[in-house]
N, C-alpha and C. Protein backbone atom coordinates (compact mmCIF):
# COMPACT_ATOMS: atom_id res chain seq x y z
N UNK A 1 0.84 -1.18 0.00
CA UNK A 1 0.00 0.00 0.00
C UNK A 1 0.88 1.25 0.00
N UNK A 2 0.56 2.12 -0.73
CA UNK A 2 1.37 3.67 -0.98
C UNK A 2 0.77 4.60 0.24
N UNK A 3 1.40 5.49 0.10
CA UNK A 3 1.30 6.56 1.45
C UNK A 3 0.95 7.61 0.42
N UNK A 4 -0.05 8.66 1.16
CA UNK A 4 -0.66 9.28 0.38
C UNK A 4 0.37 10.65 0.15
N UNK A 5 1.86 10.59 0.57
CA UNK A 5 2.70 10.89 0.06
C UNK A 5 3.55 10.73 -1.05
N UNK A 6 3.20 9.37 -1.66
CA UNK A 6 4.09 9.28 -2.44
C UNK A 6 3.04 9.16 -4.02
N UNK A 7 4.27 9.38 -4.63
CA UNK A 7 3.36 9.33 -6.42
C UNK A 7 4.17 7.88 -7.06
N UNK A 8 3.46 7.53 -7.78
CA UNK A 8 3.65 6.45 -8.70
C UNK A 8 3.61 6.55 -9.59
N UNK A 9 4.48 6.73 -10.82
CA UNK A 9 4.59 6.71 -12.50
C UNK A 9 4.59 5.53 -12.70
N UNK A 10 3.46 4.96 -13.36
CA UNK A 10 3.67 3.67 -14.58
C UNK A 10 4.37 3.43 -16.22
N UNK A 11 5.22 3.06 -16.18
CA UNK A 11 5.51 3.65 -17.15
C UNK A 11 5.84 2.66 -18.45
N UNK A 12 5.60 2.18 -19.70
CA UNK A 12 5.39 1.28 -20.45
C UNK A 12 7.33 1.58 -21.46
N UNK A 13 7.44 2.65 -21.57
CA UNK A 13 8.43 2.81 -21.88
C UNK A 13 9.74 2.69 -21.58
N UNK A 14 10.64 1.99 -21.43
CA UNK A 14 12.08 1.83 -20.43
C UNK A 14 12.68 3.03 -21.34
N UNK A 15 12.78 3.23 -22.00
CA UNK A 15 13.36 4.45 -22.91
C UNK A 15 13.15 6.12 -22.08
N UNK A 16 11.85 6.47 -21.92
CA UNK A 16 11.85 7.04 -21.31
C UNK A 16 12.27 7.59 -19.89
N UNK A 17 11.82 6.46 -19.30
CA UNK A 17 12.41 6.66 -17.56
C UNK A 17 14.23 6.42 -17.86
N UNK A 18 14.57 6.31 -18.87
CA UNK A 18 15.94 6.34 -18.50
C UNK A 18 16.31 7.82 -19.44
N UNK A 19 16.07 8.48 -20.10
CA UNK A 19 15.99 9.77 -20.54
C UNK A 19 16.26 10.73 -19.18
N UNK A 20 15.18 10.06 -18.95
CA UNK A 20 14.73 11.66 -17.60
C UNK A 20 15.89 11.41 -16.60
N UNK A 21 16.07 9.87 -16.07
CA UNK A 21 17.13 9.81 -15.23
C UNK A 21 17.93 10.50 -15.49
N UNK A 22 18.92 10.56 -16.66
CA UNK A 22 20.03 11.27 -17.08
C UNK A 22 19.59 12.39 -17.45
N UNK A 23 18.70 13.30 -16.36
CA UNK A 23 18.97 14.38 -16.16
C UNK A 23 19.62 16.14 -16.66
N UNK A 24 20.57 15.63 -16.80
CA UNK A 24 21.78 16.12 -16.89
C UNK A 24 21.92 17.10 -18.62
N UNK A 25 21.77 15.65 -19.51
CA UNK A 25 21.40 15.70 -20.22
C UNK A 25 20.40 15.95 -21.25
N UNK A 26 19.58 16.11 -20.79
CA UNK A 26 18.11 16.73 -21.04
C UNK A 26 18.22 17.49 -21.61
N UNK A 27 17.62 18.33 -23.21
CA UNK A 27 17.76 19.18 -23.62
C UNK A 27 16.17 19.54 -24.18
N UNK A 28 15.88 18.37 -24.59
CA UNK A 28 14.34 19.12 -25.24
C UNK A 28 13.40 19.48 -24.50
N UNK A 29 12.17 20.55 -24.91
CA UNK A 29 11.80 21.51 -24.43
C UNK A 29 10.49 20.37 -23.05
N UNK A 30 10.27 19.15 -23.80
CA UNK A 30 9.12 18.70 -23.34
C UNK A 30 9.63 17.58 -21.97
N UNK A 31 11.32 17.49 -22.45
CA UNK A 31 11.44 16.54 -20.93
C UNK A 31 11.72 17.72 -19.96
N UNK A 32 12.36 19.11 -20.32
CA UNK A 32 12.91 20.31 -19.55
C UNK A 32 11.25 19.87 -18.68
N UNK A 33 10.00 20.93 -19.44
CA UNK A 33 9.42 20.77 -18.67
C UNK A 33 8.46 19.58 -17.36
N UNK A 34 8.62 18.15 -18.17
CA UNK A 34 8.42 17.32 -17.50
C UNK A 34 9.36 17.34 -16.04
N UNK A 35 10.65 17.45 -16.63
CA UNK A 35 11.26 17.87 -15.11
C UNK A 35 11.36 18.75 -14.32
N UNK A 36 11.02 19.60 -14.49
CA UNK A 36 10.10 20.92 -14.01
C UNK A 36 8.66 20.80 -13.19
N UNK A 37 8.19 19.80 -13.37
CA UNK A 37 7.07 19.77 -12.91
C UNK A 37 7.36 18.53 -11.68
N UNK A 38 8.16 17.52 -11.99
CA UNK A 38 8.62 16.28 -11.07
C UNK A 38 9.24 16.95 -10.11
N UNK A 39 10.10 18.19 -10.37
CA UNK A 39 11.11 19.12 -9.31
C UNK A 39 9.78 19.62 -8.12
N UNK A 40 8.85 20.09 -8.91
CA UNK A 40 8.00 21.27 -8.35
C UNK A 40 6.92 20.17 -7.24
N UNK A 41 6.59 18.85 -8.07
CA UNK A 41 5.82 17.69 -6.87
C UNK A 41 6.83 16.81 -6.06
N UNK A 42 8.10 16.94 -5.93
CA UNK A 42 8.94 16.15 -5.06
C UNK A 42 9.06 16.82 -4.11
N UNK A 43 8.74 18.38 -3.93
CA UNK A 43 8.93 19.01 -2.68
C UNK A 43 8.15 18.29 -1.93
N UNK A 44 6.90 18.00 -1.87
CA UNK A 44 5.56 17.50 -1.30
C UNK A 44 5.53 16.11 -1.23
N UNK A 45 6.27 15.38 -2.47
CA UNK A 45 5.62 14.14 -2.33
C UNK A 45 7.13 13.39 -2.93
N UNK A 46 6.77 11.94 -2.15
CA UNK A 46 8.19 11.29 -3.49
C UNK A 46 7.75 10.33 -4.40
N UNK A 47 8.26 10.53 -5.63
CA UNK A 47 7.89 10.31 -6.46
C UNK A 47 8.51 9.10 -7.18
N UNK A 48 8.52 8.42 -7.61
CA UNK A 48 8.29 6.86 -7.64
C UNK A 48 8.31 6.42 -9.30
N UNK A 49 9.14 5.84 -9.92
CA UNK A 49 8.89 5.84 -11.66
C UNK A 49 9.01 4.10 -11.34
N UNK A 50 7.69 3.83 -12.11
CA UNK A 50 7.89 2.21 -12.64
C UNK A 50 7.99 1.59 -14.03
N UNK A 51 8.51 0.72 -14.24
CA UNK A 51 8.42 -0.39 -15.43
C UNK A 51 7.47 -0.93 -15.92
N UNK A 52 6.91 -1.03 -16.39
CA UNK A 52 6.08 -1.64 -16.78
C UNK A 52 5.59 -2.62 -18.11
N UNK A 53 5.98 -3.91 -18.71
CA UNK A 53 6.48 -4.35 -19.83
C UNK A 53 5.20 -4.35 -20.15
N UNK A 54 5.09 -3.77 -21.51
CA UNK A 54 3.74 -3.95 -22.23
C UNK A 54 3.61 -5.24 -22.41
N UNK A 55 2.48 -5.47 -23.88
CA UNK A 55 1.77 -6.86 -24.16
C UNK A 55 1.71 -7.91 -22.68
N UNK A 56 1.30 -7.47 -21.43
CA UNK A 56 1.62 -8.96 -20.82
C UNK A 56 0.30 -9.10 -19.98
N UNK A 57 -0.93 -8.32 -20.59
CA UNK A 57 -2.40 -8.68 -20.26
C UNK A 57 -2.97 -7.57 -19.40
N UNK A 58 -2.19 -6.48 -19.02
CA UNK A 58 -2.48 -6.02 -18.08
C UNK A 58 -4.03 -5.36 -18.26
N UNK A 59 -5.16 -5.45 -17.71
CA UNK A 59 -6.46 -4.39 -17.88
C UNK A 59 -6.05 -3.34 -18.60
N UNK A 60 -6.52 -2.62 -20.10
CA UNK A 60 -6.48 -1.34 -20.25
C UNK A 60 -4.96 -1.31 -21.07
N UNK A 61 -4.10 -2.15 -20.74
CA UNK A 61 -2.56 -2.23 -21.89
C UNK A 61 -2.74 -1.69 -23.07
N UNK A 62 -3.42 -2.81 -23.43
CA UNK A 62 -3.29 -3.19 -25.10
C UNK A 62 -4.59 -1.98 -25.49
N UNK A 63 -5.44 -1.55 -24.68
CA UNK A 63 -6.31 -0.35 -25.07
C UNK A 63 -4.65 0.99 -25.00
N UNK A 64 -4.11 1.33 -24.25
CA UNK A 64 -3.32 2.23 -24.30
C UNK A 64 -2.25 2.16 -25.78
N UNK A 65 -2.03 1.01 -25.97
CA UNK A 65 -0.87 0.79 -26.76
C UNK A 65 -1.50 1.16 -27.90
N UNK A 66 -2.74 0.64 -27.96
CA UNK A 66 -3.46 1.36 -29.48
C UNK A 66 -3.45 2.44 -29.55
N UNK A 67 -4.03 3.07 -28.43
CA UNK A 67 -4.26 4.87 -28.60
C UNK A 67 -2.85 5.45 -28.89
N UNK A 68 -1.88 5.02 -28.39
CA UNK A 68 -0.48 5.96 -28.16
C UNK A 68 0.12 5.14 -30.17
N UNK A 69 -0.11 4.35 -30.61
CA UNK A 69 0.30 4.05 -32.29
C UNK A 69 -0.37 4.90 -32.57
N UNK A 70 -2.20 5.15 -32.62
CA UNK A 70 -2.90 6.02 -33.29
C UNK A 70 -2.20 7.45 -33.49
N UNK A 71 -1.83 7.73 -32.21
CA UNK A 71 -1.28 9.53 -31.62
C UNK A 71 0.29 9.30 -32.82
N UNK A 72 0.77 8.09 -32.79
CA UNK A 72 2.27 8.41 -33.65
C UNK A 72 1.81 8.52 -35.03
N UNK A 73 0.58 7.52 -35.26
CA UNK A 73 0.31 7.62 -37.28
C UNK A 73 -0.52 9.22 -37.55
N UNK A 74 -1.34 9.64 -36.75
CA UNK A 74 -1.76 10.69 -37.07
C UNK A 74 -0.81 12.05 -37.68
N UNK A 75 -1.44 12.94 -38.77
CA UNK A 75 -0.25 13.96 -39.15
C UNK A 75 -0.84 14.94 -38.67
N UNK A 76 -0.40 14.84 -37.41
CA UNK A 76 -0.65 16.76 -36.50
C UNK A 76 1.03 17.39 -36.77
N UNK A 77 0.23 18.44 -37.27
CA UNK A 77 1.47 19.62 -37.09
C UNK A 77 1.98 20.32 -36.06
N UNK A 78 3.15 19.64 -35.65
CA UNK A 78 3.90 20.02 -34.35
C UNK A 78 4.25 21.53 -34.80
N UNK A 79 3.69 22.53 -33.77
CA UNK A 79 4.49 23.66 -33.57
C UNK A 79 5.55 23.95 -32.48
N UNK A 80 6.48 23.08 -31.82
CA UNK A 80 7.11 23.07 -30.83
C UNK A 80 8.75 24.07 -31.39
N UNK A 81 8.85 24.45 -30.00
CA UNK A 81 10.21 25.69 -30.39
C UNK A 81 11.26 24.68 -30.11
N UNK A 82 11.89 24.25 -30.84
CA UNK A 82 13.45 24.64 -30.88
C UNK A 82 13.65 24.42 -29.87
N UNK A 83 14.86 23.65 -29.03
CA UNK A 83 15.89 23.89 -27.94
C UNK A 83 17.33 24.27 -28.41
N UNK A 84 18.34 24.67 -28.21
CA UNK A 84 19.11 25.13 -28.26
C UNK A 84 20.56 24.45 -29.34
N UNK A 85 20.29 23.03 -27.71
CA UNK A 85 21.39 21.79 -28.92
C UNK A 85 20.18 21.45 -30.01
N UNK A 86 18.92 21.19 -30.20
CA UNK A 86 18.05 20.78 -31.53
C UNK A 86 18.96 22.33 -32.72
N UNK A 87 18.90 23.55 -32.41
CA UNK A 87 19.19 24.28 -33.44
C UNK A 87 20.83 24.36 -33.59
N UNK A 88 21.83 23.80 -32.63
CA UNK A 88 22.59 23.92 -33.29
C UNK A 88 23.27 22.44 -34.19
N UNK A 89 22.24 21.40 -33.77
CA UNK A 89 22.53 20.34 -34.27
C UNK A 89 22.44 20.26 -36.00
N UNK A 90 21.26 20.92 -36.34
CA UNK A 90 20.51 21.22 -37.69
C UNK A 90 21.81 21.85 -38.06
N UNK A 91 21.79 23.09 -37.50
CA UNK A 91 22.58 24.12 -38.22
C UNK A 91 23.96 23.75 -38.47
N UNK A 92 25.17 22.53 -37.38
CA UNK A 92 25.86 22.11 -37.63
C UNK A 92 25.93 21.10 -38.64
N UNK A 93 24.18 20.13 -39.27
CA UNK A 93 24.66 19.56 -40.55
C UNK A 93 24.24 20.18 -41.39
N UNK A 94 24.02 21.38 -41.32
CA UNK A 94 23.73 22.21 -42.67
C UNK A 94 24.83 22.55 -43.15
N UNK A 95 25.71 22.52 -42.11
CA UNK A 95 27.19 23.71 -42.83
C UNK A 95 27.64 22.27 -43.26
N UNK A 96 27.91 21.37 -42.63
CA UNK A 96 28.58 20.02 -43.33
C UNK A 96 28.22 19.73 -44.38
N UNK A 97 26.96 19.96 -44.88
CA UNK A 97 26.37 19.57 -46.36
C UNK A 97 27.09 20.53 -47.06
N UNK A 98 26.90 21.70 -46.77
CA UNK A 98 27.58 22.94 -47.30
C UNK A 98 28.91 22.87 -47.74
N UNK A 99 29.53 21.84 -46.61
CA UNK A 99 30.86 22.42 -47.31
C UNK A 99 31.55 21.00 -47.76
N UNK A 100 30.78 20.20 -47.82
CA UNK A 100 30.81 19.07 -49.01
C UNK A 100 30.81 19.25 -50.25
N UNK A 101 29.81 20.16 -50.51
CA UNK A 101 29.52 20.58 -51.86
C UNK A 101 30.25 21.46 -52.32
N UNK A 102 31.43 21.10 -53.48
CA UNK A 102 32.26 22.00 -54.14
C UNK A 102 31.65 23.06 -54.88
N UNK A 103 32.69 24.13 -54.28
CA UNK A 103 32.55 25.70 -55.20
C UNK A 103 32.41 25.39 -57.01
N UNK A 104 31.33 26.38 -57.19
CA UNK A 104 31.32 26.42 -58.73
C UNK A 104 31.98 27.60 -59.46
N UNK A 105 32.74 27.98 -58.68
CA UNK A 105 33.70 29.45 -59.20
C UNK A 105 34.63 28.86 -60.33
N UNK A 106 34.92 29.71 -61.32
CA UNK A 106 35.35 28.86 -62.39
C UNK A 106 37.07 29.05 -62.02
N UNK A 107 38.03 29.62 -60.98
CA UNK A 107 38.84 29.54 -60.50
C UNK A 107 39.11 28.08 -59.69
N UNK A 108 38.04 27.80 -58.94
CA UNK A 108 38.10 26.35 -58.22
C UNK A 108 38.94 25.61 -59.08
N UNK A 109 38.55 24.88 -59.99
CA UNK A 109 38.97 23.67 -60.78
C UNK A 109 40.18 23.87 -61.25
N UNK A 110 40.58 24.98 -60.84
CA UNK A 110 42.42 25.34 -61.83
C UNK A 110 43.35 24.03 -61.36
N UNK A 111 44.26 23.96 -62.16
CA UNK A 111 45.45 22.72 -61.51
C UNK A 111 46.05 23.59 -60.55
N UNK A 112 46.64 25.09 -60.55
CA UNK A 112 47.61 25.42 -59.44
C UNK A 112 46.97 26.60 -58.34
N UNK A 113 47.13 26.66 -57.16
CA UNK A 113 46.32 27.79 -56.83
C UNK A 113 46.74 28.76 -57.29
N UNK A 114 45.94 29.77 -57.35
CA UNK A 114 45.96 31.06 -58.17
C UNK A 114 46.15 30.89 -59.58
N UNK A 115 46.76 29.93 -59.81
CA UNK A 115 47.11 29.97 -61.59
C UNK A 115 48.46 29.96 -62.33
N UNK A 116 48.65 31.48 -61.52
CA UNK A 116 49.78 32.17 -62.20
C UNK A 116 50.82 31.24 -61.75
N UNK A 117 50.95 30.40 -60.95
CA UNK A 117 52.97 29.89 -60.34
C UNK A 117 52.38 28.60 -61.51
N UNK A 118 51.72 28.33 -62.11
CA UNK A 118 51.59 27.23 -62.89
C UNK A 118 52.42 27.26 -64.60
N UNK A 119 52.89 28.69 -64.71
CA UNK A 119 53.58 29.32 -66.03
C UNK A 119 55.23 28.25 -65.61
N UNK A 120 55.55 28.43 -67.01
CA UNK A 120 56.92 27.86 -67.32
C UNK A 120 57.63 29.31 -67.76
N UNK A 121 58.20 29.78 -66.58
CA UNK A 121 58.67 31.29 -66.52
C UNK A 121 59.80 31.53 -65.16
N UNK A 122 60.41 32.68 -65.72
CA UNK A 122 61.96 32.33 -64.58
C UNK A 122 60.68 33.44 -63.60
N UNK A 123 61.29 33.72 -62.35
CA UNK A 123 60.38 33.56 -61.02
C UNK A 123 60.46 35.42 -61.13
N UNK A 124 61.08 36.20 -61.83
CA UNK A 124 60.49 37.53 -62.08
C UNK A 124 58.99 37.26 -62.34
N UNK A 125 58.97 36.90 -63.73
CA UNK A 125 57.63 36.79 -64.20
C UNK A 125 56.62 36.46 -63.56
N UNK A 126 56.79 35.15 -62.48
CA UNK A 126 55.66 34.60 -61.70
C UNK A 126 55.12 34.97 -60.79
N UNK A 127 56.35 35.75 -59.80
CA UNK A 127 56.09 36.91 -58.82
C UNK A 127 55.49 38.03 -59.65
N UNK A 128 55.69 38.40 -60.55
CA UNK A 128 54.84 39.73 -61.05
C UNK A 128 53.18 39.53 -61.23
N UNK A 129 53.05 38.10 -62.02
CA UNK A 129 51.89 37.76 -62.49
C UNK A 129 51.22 37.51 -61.18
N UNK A 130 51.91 36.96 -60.06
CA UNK A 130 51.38 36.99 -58.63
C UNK A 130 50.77 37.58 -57.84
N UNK A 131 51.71 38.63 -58.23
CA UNK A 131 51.34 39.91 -57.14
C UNK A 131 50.04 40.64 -58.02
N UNK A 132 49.67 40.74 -59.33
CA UNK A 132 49.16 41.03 -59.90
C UNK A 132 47.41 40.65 -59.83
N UNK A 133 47.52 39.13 -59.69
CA UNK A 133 46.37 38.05 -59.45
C UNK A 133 45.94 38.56 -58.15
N UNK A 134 46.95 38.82 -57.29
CA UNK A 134 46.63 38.66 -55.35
C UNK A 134 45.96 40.02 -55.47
N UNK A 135 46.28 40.99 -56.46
CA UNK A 135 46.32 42.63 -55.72
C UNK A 135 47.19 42.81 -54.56
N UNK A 136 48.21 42.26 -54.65
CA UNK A 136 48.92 42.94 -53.40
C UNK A 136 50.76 43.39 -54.52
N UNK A 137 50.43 44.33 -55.19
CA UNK A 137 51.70 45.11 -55.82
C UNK A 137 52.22 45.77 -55.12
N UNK A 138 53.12 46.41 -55.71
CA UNK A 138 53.97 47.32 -55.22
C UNK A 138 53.54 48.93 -54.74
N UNK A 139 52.81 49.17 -56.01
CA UNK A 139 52.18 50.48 -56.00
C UNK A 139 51.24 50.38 -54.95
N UNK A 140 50.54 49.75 -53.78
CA UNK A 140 49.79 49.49 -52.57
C UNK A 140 50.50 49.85 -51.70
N UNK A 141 49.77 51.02 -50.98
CA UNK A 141 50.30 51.00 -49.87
C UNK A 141 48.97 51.11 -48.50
N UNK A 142 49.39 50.92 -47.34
CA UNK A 142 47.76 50.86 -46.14
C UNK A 142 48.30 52.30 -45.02
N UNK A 143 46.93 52.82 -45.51
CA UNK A 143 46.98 54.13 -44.57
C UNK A 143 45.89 54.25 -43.94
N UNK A 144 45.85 53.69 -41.89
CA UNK A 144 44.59 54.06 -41.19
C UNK A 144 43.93 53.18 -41.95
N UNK A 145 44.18 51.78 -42.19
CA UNK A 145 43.33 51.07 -42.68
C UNK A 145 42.94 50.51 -43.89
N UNK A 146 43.12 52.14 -44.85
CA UNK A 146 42.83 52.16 -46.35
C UNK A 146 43.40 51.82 -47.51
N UNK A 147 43.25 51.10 -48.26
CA UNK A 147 44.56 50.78 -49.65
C UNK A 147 44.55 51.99 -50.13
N UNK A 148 45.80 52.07 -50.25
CA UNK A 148 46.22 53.80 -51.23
C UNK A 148 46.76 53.19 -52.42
N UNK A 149 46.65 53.29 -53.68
CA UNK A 149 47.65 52.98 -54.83
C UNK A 149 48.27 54.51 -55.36
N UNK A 150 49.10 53.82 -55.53
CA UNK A 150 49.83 55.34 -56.58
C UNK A 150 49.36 55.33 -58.07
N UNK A 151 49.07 56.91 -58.42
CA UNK A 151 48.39 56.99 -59.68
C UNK A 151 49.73 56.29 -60.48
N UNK A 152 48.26 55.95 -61.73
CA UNK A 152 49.29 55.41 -63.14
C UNK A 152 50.20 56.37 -63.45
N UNK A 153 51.56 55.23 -63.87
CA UNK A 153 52.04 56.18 -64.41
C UNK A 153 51.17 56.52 -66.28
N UNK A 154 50.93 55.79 -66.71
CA UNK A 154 50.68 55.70 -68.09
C UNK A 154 49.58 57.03 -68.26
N UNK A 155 48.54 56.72 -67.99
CA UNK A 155 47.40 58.09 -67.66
C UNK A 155 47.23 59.02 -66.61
N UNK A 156 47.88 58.94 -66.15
CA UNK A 156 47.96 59.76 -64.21
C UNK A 156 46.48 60.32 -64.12
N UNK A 157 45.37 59.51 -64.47
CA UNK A 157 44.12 60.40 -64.05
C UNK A 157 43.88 59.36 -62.61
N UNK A 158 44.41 58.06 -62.34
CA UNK A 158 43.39 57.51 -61.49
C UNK A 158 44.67 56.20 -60.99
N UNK A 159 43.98 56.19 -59.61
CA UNK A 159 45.09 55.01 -59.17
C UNK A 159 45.56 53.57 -59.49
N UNK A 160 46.11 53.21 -59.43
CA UNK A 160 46.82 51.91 -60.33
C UNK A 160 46.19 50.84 -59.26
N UNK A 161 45.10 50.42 -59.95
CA UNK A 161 44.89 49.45 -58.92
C UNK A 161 45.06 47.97 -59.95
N UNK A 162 45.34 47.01 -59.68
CA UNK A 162 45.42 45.37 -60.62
C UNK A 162 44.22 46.03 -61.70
N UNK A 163 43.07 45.83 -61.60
CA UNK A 163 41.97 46.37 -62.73
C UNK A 163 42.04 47.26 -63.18
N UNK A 164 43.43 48.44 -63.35
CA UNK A 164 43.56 49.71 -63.61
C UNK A 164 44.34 49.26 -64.51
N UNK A 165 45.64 48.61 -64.00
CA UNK A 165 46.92 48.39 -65.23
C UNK A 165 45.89 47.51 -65.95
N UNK A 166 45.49 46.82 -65.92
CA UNK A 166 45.18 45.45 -66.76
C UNK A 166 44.28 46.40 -68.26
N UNK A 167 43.65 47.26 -67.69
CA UNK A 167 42.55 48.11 -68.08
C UNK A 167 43.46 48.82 -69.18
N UNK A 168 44.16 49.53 -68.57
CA UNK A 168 44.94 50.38 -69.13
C UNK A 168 45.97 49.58 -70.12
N UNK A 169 46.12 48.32 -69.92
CA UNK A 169 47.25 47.53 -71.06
C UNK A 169 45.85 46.87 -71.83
N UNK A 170 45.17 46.77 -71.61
CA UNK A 170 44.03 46.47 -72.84
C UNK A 170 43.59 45.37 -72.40
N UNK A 171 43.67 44.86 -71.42
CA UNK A 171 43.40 42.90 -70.67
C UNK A 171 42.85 43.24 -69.88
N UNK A 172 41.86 42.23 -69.96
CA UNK A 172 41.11 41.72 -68.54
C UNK A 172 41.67 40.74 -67.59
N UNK A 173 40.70 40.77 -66.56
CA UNK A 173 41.48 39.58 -65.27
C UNK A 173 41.90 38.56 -65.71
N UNK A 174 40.85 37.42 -66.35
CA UNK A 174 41.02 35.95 -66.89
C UNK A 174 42.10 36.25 -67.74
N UNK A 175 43.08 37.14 -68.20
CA UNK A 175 43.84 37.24 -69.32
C UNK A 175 45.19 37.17 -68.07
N UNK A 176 45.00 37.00 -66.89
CA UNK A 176 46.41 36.66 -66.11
C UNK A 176 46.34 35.50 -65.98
N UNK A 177 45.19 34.71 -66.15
CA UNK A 177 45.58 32.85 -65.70
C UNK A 177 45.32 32.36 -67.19
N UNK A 178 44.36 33.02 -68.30
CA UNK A 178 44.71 32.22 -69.37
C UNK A 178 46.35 32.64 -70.44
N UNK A 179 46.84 33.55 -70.05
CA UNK A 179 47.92 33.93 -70.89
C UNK A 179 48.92 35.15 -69.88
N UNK A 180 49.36 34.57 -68.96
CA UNK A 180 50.08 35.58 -68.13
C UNK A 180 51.23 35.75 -68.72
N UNK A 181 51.88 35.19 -69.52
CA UNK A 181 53.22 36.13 -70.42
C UNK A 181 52.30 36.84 -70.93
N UNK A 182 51.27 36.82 -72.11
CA UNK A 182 51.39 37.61 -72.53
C UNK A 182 51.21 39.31 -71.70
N UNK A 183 50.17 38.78 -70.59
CA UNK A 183 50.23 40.06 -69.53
C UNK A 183 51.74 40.67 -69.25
N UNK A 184 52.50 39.49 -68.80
CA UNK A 184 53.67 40.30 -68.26
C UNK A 184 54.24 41.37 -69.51
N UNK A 185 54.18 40.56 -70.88
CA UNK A 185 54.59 41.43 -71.54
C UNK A 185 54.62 43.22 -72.28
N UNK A 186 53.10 43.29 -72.11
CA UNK A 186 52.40 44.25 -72.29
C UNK A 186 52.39 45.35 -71.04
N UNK A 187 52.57 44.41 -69.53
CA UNK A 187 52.88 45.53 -68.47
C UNK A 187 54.67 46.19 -68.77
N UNK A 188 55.38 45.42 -69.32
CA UNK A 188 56.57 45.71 -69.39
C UNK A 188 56.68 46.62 -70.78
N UNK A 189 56.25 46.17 -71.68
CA UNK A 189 56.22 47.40 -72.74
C UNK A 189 55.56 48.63 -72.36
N UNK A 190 54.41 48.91 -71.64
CA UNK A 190 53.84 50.12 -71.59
C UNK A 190 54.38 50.66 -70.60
N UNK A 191 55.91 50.37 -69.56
CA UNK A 191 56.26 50.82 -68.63
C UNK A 191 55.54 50.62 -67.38
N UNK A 192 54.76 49.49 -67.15
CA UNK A 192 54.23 49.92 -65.70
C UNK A 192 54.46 48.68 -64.75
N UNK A 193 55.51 48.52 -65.20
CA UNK A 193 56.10 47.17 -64.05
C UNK A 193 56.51 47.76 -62.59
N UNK A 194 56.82 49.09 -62.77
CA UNK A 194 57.36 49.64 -61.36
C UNK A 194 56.13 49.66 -60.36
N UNK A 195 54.89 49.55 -60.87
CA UNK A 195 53.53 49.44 -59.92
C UNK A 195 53.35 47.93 -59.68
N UNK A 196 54.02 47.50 -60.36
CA UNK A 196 53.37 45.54 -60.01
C UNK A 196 54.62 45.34 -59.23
């Protein structure tokens, strides 16, 4: 016989009562509050979790076991929030999918990084075509933060930035990884190697 102190959980699930035990661990919103509420009736009373193996005849079992399949096949739309580890669990295999999936930048697939050290060229050339690809030349300098370039020499209206010489020698970007001699050559004829 129980004392009208104490509570008794029946419980059909071993899964569960060992959830809640580990405590500790608990993260979702519905055992938080289940244990929240066991905290708030143990002041008063003690509380008591049992076993209980389904299928084994008990009055009312096999009526419960139906109702609780029915409650899992039904499609109710859970609006439940989020716990904390649930959002960063998601969000940690989102980035993993993410970064499984290779870049479609048409730079990705090159054989060498950047491109340019991939030339058959003595190491002037490759460092030029380098520094050229990176934006980090000569004519750069950092003031309080800011890139400063020194104006062209070729047009002196505007600063020599990588898209300035290239501009100004008649080439575009892709014209340093598909044909970087010919870039180097054209920066060296029009004089503006002293900025790269």
């Amino acid at each position: 016989m129980t004392s009208p102190d104490e509570i008794w959980i029946l419980c059909d699930s071993r899964s569960a009562i060992q959830h809640l035990s580990d405590w500790t661990n608990v993260g979702d919103k519905t055992s938080v509050s289940i244990l929240k509420n066991l905290k708030e009736l143990s002041q008063q009373h003690e509380i008591y979790f049992q076993w209980i193996p389904s299928h084994i005849g008990l009055f009312g079992n096999d009526t419960a076991d139906l109702l609780a399949k029915e409650g899992v096949t039904e499609n109710l739309m859970s609006r439940r929030t989020l716990t904390f580890s649930e959002i960063f669990s998601k969000t940690k295999s989102l980035i993993q999918e993410l970064w499984k999936t290779p870049p479609t930048h048409p730079w990705y697939n090159r054989q060498a990084p950047g491109g340019a050290l991939s030339i058959k060229a003595d190491r002037v050339v490759q460092t030029t075509i380098s520094r050229l690809a990176s934006g980090h030349i000569r004519g750069l300098s950092f003031n309080l933060g800011q890139k400063i370039y020194e104006n062209c020499t070729k047009c002196n209206l505007v600063q020599a930035t990588p898209d300035h010489l290239l501009f100004c020698a008649g080439l575009e970007r892709e014209d340093i990884y598909s044909s970087p001699l010919l870039v180097y050559d054209f920066l060296r004829t029009l004089g503006l190697m002293d900025l790269v």
